[in-house]
Protein backbone atom coordinates (compact mmCIF):
# COMPACT_ATOMS: atom_id res chain seq x y z
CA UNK A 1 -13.76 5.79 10.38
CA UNK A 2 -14.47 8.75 12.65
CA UNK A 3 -11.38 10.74 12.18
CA UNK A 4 -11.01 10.14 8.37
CA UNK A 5 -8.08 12.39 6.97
CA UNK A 6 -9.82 14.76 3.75
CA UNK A 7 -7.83 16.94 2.22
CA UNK A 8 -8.59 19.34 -1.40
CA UNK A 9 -6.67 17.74 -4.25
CA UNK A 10 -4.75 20.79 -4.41
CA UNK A 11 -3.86 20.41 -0.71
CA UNK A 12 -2.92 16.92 -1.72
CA UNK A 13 -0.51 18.40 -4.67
CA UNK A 14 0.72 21.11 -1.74
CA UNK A 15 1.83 17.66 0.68
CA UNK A 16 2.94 14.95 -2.05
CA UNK A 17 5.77 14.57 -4.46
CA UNK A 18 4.19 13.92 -8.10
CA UNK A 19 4.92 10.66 -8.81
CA UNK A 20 3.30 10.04 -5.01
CA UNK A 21 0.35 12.55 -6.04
CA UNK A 22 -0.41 10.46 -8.93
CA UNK A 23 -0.10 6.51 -7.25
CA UNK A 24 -1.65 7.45 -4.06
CA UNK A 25 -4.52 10.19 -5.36
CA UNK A 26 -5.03 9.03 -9.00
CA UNK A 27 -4.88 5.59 -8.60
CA UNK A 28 -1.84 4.97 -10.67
CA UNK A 29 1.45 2.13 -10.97
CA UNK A 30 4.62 2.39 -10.50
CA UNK A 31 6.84 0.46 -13.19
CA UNK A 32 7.17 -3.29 -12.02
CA UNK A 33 10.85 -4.18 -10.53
CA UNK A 34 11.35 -0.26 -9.56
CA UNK A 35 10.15 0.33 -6.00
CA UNK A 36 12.76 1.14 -3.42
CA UNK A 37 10.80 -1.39 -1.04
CA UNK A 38 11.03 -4.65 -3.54
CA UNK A 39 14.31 -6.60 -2.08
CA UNK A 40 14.11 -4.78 1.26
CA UNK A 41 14.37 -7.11 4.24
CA UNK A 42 14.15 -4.74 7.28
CA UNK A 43 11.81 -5.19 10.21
CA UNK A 44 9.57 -2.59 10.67
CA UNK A 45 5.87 -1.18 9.49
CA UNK A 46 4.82 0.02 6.42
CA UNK A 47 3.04 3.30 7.34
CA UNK A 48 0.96 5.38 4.52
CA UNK A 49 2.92 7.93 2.85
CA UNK A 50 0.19 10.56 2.79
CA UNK A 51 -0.96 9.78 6.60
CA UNK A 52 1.27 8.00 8.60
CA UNK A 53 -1.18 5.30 9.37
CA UNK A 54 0.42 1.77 10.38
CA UNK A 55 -0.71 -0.47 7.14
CA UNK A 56 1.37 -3.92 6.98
CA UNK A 57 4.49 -5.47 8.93
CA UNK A 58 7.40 -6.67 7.68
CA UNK A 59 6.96 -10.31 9.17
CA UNK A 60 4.19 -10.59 6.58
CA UNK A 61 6.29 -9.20 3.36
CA UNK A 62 7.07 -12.03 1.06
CA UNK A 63 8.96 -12.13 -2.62
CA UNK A 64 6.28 -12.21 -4.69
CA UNK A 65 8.21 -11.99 -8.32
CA UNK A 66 5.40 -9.81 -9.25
CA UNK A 67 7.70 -7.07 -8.90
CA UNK A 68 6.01 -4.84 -6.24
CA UNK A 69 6.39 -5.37 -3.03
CA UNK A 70 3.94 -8.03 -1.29
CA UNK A 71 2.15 -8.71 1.65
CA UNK A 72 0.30 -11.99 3.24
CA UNK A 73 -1.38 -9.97 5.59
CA UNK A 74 -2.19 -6.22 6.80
CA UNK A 75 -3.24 -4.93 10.04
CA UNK A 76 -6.55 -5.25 9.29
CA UNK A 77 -9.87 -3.55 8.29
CA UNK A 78 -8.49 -0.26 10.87
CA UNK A 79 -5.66 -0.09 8.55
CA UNK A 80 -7.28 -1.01 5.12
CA UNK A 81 -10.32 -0.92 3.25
CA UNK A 82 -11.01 -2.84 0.23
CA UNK A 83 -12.65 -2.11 -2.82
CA UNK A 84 -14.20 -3.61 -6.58
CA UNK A 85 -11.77 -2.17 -9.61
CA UNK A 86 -12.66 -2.17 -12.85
CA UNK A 87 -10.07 -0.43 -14.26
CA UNK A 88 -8.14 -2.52 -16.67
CA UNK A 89 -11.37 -4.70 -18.16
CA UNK A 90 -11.19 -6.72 -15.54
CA UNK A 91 -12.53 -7.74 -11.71
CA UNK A 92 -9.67 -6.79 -9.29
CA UNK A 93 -9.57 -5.69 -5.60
CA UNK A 94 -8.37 -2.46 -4.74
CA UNK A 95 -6.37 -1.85 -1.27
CA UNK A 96 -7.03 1.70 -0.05
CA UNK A 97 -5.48 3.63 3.28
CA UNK A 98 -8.78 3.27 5.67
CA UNK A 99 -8.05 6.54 6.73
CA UNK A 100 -7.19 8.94 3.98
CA UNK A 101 -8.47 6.87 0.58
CA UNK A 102 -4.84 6.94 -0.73
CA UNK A 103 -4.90 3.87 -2.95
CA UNK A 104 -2.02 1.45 -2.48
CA UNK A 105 -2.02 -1.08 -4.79
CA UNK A 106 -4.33 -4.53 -5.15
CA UNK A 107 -4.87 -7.73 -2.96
CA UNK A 108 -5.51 -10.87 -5.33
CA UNK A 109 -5.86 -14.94 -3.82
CA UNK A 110 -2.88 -16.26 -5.08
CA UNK A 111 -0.50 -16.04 -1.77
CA UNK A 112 1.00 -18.06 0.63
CA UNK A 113 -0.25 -19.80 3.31
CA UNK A 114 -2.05 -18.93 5.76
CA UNK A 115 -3.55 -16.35 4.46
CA UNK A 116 -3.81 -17.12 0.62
CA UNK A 117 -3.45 -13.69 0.19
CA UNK A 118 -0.92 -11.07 -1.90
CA UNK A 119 -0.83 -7.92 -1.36
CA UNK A 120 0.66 -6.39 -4.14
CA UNK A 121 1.55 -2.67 -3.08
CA UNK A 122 3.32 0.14 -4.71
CA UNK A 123 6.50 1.75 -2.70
CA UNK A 124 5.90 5.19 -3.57
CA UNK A 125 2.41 4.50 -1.36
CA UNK A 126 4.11 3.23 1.80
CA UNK A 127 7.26 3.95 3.87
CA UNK A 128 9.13 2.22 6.45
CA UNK A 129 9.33 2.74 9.90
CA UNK A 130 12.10 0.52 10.41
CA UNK A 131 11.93 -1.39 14.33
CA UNK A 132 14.37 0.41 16.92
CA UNK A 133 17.32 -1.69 17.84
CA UNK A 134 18.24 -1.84 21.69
C-alpha cells in the first residue's frame, strides 16, 4: 500500500487508550464475551480504531458463539492483509489493518456460507460507523 500509516510506538501510546495500545500494537485479546461490539446489530462499517480505514460491514457480522465479534467477509485485500501466527503453538491466520499493521484479531475456515469464513475480531480494534438514517 502506497500511503501506509507508520507511526513510533511511542506515537502509538500518544494516540491509543492502553488496553487499545496493547490489542491493536502488541498483538493481544480481549477477554471472550466482553467486547462492546458482540450482540450489536446496527448497520454500519467497522472502521480501524487506530486509522479510520473501512474494514468489514455489518451485513457480513454473524453470531459466532466464539465470543468476539465475527465476520463472513471483509472488504477485501485494500482493507486487510493476512498473515501466518504462531503464537499459541499452533498454525493460525492473523487479520491485520492493510494500512497501519494494527492487528485485529484471526480469520479461521469454519464460517458460514458463502464464504466459509470467520472472522473473529476484537472490539477494542474496530469501531462503528453506524449507516445515516434519512
Amino acid at each position: 500500500m502506497k500511503d501506509k500509516k507508520n507511526l513510533s510506538e511511542q506515537e502509538w501510546k500518544d494516540l491509543l487508550t492502553k488496553e487499545q495500545f496493547e490489542i491493536c500494537r502488541k498483538k493481544g485479546t480481549e477477554p471472550p464475551f466482553s467486547g462492546k461490539y458482540l450482540d450489536t446489530k446496527a448497520k454500519g462499517t467497522y472502521k480501524c480504531v487506530c486509522c479510520g480505514k473501512g474494514l468489514f460491514l455489518s451485513k457480513d457480522k454473524f453470531d459466532s458463539g466464539s465470543g468476539w465479534p465475527s465476520f463472513s467477509a471483509s472488504l477485501g485485500d485494500e482493507s486487510i492483509r493476512k498473515q501466518e501466527d504462531f503464537s499459541l503453538f499452533s498454525k493460525r491466520t492473523e487479520v491485520l489493518c492493510q494500512y497501519c499493521d494494527s492487528h485485529l484479531g484471526h480469520v479461521f475456515e469454519d464460517g458460514p456460507e458463502p464464504t466459509g469464513l470467520r472472522y473473529c475480531i476484537n472490539s477494542i480494534s474496530i469501531v462503528l460507523e453506524e449507516d445515516k438514517v434519512s
